[in-house]
N, C-alpha and C. Protein backbone atom coordinates (compact mmCIF):
# COMPACT_ATOMS: atom_id res chain seq x y z
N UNK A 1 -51.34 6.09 -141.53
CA UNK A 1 -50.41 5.07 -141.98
C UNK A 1 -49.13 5.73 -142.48
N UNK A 2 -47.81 5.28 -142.14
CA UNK A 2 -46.73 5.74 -142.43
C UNK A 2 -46.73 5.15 -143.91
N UNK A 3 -45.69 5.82 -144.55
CA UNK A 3 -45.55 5.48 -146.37
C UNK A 3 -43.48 5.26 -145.67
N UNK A 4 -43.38 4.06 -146.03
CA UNK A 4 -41.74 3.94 -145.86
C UNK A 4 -41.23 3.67 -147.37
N UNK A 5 -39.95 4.36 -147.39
CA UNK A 5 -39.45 4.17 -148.69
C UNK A 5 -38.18 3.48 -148.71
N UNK A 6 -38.25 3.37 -149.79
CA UNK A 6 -36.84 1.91 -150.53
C UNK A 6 -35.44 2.57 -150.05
N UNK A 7 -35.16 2.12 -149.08
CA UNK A 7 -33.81 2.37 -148.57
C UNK A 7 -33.75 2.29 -146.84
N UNK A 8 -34.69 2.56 -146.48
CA UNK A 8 -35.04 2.49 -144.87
C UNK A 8 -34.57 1.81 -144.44
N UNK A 9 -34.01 1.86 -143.04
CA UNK A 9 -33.74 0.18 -142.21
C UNK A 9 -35.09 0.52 -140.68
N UNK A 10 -34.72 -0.77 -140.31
CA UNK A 10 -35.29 -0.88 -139.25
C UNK A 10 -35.08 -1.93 -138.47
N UNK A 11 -35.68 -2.60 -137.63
CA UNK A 11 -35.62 -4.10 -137.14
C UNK A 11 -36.84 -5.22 -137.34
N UNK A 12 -36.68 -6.34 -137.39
CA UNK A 12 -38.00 -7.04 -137.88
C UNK A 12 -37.43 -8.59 -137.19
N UNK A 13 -38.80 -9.59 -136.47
CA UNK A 13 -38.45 -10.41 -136.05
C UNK A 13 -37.79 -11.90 -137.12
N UNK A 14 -36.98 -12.51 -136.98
CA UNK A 14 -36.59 -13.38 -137.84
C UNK A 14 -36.47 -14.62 -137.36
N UNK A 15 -37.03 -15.70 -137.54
CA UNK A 15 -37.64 -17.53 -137.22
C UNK A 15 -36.22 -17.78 -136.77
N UNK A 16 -36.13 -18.09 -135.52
CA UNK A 16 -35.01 -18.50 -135.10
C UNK A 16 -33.76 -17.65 -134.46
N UNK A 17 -33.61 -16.54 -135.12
CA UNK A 17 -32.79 -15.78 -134.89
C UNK A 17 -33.04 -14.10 -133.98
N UNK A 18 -34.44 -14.00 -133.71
CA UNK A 18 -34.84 -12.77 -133.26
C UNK A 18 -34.59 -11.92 -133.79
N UNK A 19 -34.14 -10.65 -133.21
CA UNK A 19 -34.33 -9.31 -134.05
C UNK A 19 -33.50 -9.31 -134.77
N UNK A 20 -33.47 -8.89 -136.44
CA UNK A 20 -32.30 -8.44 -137.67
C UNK A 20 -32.53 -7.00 -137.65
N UNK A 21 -31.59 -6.88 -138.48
CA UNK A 21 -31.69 -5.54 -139.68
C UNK A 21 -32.49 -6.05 -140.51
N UNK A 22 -33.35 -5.03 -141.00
CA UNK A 22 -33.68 -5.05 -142.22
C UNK A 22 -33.60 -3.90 -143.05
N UNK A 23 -33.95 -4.09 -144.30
CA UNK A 23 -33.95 -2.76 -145.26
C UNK A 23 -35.27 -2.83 -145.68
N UNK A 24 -36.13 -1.70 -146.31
CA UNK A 24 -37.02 -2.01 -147.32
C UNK A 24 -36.57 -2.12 -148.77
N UNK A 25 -36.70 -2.44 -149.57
CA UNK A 25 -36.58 -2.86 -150.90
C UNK A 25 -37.67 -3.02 -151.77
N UNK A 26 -37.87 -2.62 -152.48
CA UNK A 26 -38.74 -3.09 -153.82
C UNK A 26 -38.37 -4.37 -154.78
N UNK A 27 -39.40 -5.40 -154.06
CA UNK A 27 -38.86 -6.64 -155.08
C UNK A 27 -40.09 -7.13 -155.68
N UNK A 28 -39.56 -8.26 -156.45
CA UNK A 28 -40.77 -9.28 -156.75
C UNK A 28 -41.23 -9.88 -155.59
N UNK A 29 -42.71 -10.33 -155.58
CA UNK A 29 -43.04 -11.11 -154.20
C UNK A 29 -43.85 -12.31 -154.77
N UNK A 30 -43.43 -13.28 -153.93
CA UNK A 30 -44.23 -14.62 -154.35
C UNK A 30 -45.39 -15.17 -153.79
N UNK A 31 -46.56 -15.08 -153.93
CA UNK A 31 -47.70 -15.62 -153.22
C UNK A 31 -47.51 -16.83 -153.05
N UNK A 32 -48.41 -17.68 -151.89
CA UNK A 32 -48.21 -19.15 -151.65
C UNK A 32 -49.05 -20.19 -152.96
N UNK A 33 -49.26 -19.11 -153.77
CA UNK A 33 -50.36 -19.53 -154.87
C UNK A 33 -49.32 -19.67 -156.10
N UNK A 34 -48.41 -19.01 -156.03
CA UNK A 34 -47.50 -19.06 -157.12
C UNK A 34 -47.10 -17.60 -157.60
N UNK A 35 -48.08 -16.81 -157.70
CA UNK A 35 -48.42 -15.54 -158.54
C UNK A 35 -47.48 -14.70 -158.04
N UNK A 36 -47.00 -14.08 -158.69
CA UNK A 36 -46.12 -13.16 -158.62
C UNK A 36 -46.34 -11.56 -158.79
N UNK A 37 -46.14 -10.61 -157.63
CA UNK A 37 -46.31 -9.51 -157.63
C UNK A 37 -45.30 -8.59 -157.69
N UNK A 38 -45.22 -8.16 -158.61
CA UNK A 38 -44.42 -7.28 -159.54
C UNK A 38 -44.11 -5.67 -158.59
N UNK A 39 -42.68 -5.05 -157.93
CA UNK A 39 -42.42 -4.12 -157.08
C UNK A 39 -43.21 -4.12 -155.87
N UNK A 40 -42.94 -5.00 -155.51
CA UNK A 40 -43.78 -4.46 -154.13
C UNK A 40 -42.36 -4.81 -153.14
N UNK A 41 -42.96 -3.03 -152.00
CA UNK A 41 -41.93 -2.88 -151.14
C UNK A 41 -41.68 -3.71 -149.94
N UNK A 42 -41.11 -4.43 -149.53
CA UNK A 42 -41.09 -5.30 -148.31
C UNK A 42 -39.65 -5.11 -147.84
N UNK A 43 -39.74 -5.84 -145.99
CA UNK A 43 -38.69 -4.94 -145.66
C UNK A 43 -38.12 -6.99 -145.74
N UNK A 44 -36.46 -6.62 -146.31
CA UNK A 44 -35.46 -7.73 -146.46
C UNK A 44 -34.56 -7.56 -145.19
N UNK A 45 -34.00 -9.38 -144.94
CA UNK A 45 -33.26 -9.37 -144.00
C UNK A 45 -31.63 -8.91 -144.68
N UNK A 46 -31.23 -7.70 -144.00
CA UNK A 46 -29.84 -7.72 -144.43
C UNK A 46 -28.97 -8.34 -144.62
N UNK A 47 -28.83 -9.32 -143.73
CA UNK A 47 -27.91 -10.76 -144.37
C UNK A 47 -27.88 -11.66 -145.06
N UNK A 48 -29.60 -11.99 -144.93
CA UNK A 48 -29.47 -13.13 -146.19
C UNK A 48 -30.44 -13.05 -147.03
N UNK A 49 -30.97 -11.66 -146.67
CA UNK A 49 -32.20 -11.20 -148.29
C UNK A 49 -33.60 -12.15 -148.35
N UNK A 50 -33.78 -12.19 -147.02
CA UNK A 50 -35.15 -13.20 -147.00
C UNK A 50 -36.19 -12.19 -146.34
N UNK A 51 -37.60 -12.27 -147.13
CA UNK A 51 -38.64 -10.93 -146.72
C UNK A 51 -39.10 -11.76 -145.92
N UNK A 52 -38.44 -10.25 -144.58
CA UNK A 52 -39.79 -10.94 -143.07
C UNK A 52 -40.72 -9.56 -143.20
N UNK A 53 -40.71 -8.40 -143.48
CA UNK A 53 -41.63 -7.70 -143.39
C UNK A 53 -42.47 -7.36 -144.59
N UNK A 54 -43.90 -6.76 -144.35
CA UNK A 54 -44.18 -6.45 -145.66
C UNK A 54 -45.34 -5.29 -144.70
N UNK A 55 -44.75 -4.34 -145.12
CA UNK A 55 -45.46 -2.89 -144.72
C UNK A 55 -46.83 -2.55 -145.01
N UNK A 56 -47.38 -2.14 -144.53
CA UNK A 56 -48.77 -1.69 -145.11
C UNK A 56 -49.36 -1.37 -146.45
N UNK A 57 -48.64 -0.42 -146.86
CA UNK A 57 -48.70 0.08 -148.28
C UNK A 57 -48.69 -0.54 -149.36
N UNK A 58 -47.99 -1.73 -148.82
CA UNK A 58 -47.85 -3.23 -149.95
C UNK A 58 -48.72 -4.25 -149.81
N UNK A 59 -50.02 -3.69 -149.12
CA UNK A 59 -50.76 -5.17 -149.20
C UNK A 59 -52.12 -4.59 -149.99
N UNK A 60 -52.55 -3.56 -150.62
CA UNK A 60 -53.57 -3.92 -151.19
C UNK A 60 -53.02 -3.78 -152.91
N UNK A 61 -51.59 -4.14 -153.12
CA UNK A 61 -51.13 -4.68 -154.69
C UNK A 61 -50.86 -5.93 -154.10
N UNK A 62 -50.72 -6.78 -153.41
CA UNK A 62 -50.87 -7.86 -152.66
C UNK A 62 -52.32 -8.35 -152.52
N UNK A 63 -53.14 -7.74 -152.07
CA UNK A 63 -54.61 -8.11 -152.07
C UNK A 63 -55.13 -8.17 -153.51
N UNK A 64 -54.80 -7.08 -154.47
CA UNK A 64 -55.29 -7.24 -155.51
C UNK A 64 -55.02 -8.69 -156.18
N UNK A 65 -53.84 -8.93 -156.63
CA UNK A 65 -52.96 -10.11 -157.09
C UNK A 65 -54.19 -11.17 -156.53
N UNK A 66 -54.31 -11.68 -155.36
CA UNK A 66 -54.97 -12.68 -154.81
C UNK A 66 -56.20 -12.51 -155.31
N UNK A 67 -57.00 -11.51 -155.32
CA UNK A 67 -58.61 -11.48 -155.73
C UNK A 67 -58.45 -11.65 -157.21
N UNK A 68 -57.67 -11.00 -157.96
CA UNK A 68 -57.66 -11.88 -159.56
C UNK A 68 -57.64 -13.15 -159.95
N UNK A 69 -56.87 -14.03 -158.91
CA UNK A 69 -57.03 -14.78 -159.00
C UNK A 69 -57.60 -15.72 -158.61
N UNK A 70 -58.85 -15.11 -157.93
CA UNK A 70 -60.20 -15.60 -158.00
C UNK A 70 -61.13 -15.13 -158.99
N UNK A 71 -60.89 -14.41 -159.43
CA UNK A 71 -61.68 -13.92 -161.00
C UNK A 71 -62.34 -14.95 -161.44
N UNK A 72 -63.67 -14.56 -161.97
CA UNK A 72 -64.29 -15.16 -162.91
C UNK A 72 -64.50 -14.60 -164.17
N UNK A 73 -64.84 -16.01 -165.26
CA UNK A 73 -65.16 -15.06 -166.41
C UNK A 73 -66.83 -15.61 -166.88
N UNK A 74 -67.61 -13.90 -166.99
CA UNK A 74 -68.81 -14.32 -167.30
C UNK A 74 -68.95 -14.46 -168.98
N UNK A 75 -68.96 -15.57 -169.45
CA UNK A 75 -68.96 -15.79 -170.86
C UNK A 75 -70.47 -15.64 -171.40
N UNK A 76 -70.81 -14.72 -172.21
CA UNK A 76 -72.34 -14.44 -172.61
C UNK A 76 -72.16 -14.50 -173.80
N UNK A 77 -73.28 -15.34 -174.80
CA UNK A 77 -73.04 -15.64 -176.23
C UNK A 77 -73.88 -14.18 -176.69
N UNK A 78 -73.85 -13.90 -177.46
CA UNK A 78 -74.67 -13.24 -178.48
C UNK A 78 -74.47 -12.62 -179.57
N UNK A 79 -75.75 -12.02 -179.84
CA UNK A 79 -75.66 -12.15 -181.74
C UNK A 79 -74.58 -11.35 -182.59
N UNK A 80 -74.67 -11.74 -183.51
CA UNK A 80 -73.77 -10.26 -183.82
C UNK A 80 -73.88 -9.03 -184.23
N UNK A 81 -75.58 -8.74 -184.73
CA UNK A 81 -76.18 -7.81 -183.99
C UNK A 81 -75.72 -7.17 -182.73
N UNK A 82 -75.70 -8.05 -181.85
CA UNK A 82 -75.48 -7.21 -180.45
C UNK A 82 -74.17 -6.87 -180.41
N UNK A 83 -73.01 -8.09 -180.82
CA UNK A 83 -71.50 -7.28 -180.76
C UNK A 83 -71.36 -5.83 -181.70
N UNK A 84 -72.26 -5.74 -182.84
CA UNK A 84 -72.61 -4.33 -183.14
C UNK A 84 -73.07 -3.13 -182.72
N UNK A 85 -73.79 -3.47 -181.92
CA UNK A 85 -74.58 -2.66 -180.64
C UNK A 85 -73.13 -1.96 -179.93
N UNK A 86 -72.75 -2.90 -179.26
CA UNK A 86 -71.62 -2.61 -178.13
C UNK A 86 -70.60 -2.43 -178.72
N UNK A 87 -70.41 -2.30 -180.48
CA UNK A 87 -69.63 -1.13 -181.21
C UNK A 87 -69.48 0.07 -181.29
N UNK A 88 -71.09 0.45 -181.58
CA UNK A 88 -71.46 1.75 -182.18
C UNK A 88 -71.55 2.10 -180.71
N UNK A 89 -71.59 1.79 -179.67
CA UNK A 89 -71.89 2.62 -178.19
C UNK A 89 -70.51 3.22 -178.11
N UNK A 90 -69.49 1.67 -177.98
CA UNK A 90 -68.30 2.42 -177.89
C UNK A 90 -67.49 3.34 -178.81
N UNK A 91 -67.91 3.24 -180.19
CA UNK A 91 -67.39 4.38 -180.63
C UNK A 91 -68.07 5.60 -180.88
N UNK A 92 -69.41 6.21 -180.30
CA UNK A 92 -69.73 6.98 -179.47
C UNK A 92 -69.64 7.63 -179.03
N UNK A 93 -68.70 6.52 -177.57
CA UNK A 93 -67.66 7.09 -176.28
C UNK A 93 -66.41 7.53 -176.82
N UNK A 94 -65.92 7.03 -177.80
CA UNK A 94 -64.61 6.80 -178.52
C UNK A 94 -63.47 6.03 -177.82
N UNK A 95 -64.27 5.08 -177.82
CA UNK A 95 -63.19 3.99 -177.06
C UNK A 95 -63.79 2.56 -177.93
N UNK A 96 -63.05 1.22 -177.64
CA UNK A 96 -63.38 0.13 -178.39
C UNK A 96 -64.17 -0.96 -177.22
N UNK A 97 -64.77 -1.41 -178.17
CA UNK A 97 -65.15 -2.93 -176.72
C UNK A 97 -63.83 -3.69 -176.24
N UNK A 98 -62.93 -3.61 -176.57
CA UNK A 98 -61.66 -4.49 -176.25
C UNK A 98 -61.39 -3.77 -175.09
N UNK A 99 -61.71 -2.39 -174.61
CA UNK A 99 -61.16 -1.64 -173.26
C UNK A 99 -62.27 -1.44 -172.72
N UNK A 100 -63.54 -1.26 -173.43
CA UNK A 100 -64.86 -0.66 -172.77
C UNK A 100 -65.94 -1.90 -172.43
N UNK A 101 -66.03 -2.88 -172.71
CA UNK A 101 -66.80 -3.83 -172.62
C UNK A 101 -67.12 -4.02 -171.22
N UNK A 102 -66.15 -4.34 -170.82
CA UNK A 102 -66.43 -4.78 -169.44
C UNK A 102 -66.76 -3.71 -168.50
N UNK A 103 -66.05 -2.95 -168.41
CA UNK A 103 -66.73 -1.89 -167.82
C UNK A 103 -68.32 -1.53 -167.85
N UNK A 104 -68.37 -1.06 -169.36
CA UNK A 104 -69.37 -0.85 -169.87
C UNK A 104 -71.05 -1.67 -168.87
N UNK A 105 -70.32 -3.44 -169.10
CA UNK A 105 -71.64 -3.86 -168.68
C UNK A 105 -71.67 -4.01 -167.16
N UNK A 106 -70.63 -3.73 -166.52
CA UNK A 106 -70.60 -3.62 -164.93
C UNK A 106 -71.32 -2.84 -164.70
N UNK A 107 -70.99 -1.90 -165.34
CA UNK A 107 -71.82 -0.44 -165.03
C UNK A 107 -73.52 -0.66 -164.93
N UNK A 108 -74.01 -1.08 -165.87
CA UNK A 108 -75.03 -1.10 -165.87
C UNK A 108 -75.75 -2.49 -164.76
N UNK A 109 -75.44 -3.86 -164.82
CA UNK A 109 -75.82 -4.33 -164.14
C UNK A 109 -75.08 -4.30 -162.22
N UNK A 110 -74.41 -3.16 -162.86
CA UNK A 110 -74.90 -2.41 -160.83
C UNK A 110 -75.40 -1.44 -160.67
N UNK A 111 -75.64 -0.55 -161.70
CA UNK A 111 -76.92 0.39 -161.52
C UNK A 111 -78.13 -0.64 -160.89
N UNK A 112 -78.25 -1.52 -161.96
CA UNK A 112 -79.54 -2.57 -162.03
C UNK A 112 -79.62 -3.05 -160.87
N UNK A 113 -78.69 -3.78 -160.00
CA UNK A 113 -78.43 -4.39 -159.12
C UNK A 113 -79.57 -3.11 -157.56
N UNK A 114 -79.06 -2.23 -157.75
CA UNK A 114 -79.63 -1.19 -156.63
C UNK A 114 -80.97 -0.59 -157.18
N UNK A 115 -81.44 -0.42 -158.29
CA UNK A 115 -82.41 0.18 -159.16
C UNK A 115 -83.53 -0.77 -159.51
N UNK A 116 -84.42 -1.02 -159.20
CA UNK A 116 -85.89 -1.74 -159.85
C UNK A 116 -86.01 -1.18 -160.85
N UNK A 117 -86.11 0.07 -161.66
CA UNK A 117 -86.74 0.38 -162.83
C UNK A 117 -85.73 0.00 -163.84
N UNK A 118 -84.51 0.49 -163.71
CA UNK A 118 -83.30 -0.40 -164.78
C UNK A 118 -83.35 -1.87 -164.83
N UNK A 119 -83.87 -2.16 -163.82
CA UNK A 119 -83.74 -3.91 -163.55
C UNK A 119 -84.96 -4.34 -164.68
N UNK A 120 -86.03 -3.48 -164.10
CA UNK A 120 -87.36 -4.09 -164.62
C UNK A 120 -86.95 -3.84 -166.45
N UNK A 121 -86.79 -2.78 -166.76
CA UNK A 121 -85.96 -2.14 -167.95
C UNK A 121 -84.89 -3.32 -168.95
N UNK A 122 -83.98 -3.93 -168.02
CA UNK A 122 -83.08 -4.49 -168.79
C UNK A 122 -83.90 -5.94 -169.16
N UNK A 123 -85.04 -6.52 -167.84
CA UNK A 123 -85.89 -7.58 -168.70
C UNK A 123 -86.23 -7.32 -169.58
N UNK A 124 -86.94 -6.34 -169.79
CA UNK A 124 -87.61 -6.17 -170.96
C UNK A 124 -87.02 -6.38 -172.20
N UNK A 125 -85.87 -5.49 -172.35
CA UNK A 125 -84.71 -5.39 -173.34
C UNK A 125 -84.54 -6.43 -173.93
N UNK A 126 -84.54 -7.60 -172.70
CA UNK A 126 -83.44 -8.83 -173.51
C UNK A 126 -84.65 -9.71 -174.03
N UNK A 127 -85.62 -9.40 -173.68
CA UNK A 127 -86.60 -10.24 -174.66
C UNK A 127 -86.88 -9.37 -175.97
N UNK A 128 -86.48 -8.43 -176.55
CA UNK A 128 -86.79 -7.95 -177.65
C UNK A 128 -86.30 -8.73 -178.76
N UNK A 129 -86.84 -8.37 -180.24
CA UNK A 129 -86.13 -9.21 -180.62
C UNK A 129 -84.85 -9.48 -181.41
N UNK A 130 -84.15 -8.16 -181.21
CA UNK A 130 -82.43 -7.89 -181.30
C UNK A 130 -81.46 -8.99 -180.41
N UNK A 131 -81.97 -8.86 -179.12
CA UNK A 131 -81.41 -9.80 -178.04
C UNK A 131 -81.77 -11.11 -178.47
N UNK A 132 -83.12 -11.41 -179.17
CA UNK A 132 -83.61 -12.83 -179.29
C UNK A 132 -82.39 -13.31 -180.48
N UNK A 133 -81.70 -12.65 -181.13
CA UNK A 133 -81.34 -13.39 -182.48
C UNK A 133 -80.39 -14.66 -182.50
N UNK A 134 -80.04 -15.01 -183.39
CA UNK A 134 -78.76 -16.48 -183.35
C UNK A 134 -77.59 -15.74 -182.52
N UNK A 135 -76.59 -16.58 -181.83
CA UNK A 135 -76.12 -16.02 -180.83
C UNK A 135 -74.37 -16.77 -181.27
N UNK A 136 -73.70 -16.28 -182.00
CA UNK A 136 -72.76 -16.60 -183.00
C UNK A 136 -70.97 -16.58 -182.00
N UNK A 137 -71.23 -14.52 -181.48
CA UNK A 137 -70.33 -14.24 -180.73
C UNK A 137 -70.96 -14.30 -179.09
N UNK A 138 -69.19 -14.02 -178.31
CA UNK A 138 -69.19 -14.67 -177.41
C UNK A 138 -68.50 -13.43 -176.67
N UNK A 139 -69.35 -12.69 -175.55
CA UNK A 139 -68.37 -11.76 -175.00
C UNK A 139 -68.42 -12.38 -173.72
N UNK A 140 -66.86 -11.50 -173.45
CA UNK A 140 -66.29 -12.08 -171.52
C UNK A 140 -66.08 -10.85 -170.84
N UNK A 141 -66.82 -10.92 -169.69
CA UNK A 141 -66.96 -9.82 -169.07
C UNK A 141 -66.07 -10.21 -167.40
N UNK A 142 -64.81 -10.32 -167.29
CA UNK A 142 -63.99 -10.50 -165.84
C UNK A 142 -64.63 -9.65 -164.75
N UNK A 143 -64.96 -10.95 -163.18
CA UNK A 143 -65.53 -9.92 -162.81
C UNK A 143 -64.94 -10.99 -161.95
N UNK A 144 -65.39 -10.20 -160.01
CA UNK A 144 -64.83 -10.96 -158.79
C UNK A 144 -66.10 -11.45 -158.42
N UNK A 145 -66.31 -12.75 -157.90
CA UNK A 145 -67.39 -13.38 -157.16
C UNK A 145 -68.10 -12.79 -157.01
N UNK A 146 -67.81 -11.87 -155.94
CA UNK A 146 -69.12 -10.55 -155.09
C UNK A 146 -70.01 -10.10 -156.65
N UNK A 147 -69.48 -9.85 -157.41
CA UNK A 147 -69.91 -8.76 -158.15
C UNK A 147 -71.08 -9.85 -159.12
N UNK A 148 -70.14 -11.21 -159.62
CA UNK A 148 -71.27 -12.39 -160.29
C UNK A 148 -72.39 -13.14 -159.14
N UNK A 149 -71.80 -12.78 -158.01
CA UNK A 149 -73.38 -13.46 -157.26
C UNK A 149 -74.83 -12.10 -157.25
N UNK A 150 -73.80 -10.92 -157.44
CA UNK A 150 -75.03 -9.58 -157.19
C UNK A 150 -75.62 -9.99 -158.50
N UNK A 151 -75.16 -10.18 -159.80
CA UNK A 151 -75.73 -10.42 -160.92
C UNK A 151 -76.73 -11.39 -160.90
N UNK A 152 -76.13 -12.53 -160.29
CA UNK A 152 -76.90 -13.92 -160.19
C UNK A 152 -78.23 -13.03 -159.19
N UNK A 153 -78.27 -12.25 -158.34
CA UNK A 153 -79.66 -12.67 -157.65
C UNK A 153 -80.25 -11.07 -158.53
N UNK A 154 -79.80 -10.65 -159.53
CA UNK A 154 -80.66 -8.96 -160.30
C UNK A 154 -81.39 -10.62 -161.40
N UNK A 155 -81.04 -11.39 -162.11
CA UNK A 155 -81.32 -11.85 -162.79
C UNK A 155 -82.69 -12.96 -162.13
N UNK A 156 -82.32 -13.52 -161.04
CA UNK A 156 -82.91 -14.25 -159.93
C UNK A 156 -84.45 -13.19 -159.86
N UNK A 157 -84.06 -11.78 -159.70
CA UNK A 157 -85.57 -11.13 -159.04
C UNK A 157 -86.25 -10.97 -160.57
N UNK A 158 -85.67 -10.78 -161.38
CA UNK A 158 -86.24 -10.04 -162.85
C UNK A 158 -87.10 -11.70 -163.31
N UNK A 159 -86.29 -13.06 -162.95
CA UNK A 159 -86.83 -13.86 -163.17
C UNK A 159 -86.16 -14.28 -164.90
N UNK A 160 -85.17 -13.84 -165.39
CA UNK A 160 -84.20 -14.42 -166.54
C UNK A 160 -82.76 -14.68 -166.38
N UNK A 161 -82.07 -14.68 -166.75
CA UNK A 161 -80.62 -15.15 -167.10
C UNK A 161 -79.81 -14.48 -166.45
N UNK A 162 -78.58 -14.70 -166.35
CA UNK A 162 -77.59 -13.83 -166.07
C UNK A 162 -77.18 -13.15 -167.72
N UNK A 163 -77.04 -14.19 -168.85
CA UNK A 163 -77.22 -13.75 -170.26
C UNK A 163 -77.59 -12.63 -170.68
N UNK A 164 -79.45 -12.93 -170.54
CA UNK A 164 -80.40 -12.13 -170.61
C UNK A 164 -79.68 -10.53 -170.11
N UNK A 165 -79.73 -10.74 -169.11
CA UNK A 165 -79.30 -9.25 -168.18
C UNK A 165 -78.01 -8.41 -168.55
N UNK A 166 -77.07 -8.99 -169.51
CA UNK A 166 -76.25 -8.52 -170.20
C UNK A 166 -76.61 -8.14 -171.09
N UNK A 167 -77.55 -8.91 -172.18
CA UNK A 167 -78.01 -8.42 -173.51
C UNK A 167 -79.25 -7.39 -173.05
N UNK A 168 -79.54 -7.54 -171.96
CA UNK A 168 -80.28 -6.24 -171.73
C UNK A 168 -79.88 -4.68 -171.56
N UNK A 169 -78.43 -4.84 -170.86
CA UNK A 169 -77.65 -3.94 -170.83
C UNK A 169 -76.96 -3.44 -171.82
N UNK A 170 -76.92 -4.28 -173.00
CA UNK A 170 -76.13 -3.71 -173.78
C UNK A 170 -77.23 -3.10 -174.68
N UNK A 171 -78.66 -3.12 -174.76
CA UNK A 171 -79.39 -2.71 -175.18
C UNK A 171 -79.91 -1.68 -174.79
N UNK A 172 -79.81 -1.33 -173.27
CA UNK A 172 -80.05 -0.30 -172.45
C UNK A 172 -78.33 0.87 -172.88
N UNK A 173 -77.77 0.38 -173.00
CA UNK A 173 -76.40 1.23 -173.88
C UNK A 173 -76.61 1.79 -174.81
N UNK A 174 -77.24 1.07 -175.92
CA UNK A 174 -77.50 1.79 -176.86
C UNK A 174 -78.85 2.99 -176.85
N UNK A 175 -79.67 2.56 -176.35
CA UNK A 175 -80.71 3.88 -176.10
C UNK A 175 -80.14 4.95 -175.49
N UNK A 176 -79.29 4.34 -173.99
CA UNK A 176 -78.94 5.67 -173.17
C UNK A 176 -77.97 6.89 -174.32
N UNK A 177 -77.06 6.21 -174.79
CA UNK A 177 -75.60 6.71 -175.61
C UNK A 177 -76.04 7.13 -177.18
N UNK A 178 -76.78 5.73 -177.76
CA UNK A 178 -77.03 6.26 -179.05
C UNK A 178 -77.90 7.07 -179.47
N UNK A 179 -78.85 6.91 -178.95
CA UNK A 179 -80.56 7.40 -179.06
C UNK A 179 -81.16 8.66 -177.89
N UNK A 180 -79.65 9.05 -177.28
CA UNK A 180 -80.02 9.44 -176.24
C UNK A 180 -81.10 10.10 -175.28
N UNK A 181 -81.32 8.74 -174.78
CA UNK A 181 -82.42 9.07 -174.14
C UNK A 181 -82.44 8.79 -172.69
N UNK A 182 -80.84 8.80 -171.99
CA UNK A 182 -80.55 9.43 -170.54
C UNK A 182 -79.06 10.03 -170.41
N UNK A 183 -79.40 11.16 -171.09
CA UNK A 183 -78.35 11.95 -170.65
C UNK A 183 -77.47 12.04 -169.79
N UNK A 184 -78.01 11.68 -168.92
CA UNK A 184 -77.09 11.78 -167.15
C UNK A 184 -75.95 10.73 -167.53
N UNK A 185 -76.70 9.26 -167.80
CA UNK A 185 -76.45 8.17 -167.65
C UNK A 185 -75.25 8.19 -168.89
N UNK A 186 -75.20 8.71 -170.01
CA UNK A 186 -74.79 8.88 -171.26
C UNK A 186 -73.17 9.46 -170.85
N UNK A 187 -73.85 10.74 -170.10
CA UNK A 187 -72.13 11.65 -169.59
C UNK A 187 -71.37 10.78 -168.28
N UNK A 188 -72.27 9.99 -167.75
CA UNK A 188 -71.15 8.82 -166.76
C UNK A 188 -70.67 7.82 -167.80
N UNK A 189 -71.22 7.59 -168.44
CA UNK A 189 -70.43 6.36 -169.27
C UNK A 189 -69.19 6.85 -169.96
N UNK A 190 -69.43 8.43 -170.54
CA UNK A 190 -68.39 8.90 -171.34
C UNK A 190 -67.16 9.03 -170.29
N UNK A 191 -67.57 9.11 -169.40
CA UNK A 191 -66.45 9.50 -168.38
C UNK A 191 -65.48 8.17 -167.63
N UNK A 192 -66.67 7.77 -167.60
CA UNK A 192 -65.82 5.85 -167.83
C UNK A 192 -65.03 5.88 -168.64
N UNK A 193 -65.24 5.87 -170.32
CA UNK A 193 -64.74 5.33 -171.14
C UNK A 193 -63.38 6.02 -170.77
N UNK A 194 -63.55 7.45 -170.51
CA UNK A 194 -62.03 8.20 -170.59
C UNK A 194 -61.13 7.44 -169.69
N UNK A 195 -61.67 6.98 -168.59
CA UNK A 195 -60.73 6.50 -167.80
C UNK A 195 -60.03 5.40 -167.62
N UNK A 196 -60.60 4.46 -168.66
CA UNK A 196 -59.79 2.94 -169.22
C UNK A 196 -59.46 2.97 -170.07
């Protein structure tokens, strides 16, 4: 794939008028959704500044934009016990749940997702009775479809919640990180944390 940069010309077909000039440029771009994508390079008609091209390189900050806004949010209540839990993990890692949360529980319910013994593992968890308690706070974990239907069928085979399978994970956090008792699993998470 060629990488073209902000200043280029070339030619590009234009509705009515056939071949223009164009330039590439770095602009705002408007989805048919509304959303607005912030620098992205597309090639403009030299005369009247209307984007007929949009280069390769600019469509997966283009693709992204669109899949956010299919985002879901998985809203899971629990105790505050558990928002304590998914404190002491993250500061741990030395990072906060406000940057690590979500990550955090992706991580684990896609280990789970490919893994029977984490799976079988995080049932267990969420019936203990830390996970069982009054359920006060409320965490949101943003995720894309694909990723909440893989959840929906780890929760589907284990035979509990999609809930459940979070408060299992965040319980499976604290053993791996606090109590450590999977190392492996302990130095991938730390390495997560560094990177958000």
């Amino acid at each position: 794939m060629r990488i073209f940069k902000e200043g280029e010309t070339g030619f590009a077909l234009a509705p009515g008028r056939r071949r223009v000039r164009i330039a590439y440029r770095y602009r705002d771009y408007r989805l048919d959704s509304g959303i607005v994508v912030k620098d992205v390079l597309v090639g403009v008609d030299q005369e009247t500044g209307e984007i007929l091209v949009i280069p390769p390189q600019s469509t997966p900050k283009i693709k992204l934009a669109r899949e956010k806004k299919k985002d879901k949010v998985l809203s899971i209540r629990i105790s505050c016990e558990m928002d304590d839990v998914l404190w002491v993990v993250s500061d741990h890692l030395n990072t906060t749940p406000a940057t690590f949360a979500s990550p955090l529980i992706r991580y684990y319910l896609n280990e789970a997702s490919d893994n029977d013994g984490l799976a079988r593992r995080l049932s267990r968890l969420c019936k203990s009775e830390l996970a069982q308690s009054p359920y006060p706070a409320t965490l949101k974990v943003r995720s894309e479809t694909d990723f909440l239907d893989a959840v929906k069928e780890l929760a589907r085979r284990q035979r509990i919640t999609t809930t459940d399978a979070v408060r299992g994970a965040l319980l499976a956090a604290f053993e791996d990180v606090v109590e450590n008792k999977a190392p492996r699993r302990a130095k991938e998470l730390k390495s997560i944390a560094a990177a958000v």
